[in-house]
C-alpha atoms as a PDB file:
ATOM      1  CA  UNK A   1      -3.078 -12.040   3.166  1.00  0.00           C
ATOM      2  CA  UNK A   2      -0.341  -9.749   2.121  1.00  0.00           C
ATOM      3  CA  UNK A   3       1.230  -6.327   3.439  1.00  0.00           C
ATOM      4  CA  UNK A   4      -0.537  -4.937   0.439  1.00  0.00           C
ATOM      5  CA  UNK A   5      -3.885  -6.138   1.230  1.00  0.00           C
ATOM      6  CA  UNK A   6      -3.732  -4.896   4.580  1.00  0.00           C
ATOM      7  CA  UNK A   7      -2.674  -1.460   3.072  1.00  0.00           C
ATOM      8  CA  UNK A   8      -5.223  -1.062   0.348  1.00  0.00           C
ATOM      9  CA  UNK A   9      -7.748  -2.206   2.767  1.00  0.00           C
ATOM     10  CA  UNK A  10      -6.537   0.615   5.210  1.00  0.00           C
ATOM     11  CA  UNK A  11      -6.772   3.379   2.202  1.00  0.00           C
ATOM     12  CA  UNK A  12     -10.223   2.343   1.228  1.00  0.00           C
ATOM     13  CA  UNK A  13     -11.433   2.331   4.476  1.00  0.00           C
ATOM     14  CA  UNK A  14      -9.744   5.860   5.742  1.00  0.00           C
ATOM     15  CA  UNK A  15     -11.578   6.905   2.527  1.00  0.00           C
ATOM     16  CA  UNK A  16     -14.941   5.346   3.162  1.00  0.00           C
ATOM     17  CA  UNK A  17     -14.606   7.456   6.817  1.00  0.00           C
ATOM     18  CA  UNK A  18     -13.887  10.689   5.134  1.00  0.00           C
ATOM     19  CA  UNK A  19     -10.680  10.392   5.575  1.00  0.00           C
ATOM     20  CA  UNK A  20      -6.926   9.581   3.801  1.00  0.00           C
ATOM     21  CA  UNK A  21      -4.399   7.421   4.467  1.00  0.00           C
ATOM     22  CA  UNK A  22      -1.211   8.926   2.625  1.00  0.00           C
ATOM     23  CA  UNK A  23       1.902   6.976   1.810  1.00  0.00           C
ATOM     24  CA  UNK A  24       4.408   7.908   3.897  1.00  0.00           C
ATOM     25  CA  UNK A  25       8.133   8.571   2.029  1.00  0.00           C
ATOM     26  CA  UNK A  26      11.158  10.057   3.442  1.00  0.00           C
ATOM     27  CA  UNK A  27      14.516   9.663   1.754  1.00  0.00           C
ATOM     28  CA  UNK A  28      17.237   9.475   3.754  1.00  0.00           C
ATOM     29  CA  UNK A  29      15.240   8.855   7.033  1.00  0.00           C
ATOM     30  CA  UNK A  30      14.979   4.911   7.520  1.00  0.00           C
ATOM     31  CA  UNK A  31      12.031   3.297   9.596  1.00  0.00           C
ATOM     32  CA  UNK A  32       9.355   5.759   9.170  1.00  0.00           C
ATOM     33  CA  UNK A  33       5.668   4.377   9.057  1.00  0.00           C
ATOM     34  CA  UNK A  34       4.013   3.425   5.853  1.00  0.00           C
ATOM     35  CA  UNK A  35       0.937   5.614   5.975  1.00  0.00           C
ATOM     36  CA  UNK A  36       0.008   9.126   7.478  1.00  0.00           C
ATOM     37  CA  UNK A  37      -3.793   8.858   7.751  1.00  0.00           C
ATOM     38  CA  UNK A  38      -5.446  11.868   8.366  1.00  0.00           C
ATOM     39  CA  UNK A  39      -9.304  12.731   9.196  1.00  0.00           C
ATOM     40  CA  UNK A  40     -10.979  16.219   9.476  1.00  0.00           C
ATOM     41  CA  UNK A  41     -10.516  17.978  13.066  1.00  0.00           C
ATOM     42  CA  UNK A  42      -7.135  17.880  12.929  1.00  0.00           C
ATOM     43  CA  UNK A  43      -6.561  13.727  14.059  1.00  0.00           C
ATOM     44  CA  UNK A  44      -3.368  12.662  12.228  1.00  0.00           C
ATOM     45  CA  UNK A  45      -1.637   9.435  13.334  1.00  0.00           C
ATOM     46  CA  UNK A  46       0.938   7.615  11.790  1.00  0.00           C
ATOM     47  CA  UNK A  47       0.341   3.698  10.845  1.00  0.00           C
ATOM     48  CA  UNK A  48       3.434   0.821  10.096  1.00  0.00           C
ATOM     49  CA  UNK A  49       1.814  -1.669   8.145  1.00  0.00           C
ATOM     50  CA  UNK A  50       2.990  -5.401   8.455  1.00  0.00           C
ATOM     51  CA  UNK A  51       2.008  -8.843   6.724  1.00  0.00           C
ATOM     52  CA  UNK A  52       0.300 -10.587   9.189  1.00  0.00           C
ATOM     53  CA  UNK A  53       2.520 -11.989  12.079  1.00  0.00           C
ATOM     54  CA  UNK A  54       5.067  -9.605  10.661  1.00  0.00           C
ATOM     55  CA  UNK A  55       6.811  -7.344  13.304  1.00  0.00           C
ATOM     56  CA  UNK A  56       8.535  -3.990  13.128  1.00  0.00           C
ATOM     57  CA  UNK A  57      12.290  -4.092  12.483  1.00  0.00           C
ATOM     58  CA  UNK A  58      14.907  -2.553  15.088  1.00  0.00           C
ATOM     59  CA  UNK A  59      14.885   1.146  12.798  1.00  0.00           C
ATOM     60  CA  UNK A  60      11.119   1.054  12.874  1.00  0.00           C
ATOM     61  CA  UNK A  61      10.671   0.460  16.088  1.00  0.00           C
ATOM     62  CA  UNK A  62      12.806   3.429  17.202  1.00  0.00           C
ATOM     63  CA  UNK A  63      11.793   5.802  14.608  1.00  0.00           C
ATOM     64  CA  UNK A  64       7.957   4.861  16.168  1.00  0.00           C
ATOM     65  CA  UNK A  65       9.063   5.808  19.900  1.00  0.00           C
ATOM     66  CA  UNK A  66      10.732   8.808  18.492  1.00  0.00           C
ATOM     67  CA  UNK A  67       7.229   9.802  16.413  1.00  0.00           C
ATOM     68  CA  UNK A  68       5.390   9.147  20.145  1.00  0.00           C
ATOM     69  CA  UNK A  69       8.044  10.852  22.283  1.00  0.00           C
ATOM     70  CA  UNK A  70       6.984  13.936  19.962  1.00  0.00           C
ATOM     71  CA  UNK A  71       3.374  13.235  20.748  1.00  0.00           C
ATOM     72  CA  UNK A  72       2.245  11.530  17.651  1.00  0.00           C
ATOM     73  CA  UNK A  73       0.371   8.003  17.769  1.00  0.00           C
ATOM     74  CA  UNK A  74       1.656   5.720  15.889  1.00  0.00           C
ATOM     75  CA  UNK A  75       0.197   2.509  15.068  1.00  0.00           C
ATOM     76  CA  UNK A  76       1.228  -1.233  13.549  1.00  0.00           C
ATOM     77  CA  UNK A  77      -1.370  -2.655  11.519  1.00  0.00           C
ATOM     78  CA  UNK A  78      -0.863  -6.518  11.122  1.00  0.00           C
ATOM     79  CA  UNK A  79      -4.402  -7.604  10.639  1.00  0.00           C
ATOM     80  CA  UNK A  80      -6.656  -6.238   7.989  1.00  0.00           C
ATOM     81  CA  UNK A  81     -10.012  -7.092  11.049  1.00  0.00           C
ATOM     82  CA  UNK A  82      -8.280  -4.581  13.182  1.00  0.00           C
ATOM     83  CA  UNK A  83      -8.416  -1.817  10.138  1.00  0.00           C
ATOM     84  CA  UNK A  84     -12.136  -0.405  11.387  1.00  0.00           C
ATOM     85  CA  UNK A  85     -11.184  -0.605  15.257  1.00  0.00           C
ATOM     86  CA  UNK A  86      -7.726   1.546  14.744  1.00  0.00           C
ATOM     87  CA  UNK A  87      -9.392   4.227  12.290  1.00  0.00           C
ATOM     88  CA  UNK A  88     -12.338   4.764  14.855  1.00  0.00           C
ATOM     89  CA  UNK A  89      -9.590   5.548  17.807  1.00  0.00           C
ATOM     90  CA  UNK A  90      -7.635   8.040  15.082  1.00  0.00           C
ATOM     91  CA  UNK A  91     -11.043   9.256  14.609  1.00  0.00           C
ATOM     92  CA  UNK A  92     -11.600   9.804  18.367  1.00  0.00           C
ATOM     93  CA  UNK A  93      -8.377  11.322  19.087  1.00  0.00           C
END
């Protein structure tokens, strides 16, 4: 299974919720997450996605403790099983 899987997988499923999981782009800013999913009531998080087994890099990793030292969850999404569990928490949140 491929980072792309996982992330189409993610987008469907944000979807099927009610939801969206946006692609994340910033120029100039290295290490940002992937995806900004977003469902109704105001529960954002941010999501890294990774090929299974696949870590973070260094940049990642400190733009994610930056993004939760501002109070924003961010999550790493290595296994397309986990997808349901992590939107549900978002959800929750």
């Amino acid at each position: 299974m491929s980072e792309k899987d996982i992330e189409q997988a993610l987008v469907r499923k944000a979807k099927s919720m009610g939801g969206i999981a946006l692609k994340f782009v910033s120029p100039g800013f290295d290490g940002m997450p992937d995806r900004l999913v977003l469902f109704p009531g105001r529960c954002a998080a941010f999501v890294e996605v990774k090929a299974p087994g696949k870590k973070p890099r260094a940049i990642q990793v400190a733009r994610h403790e930056m993004l939760r030292n501002m109070g924003f969850p961010v999550y790493v999404l290595n296994d397309k099983e986990k997808i349901g569990e992590m939107l549900d928490e978002i959800q929750s949140s």
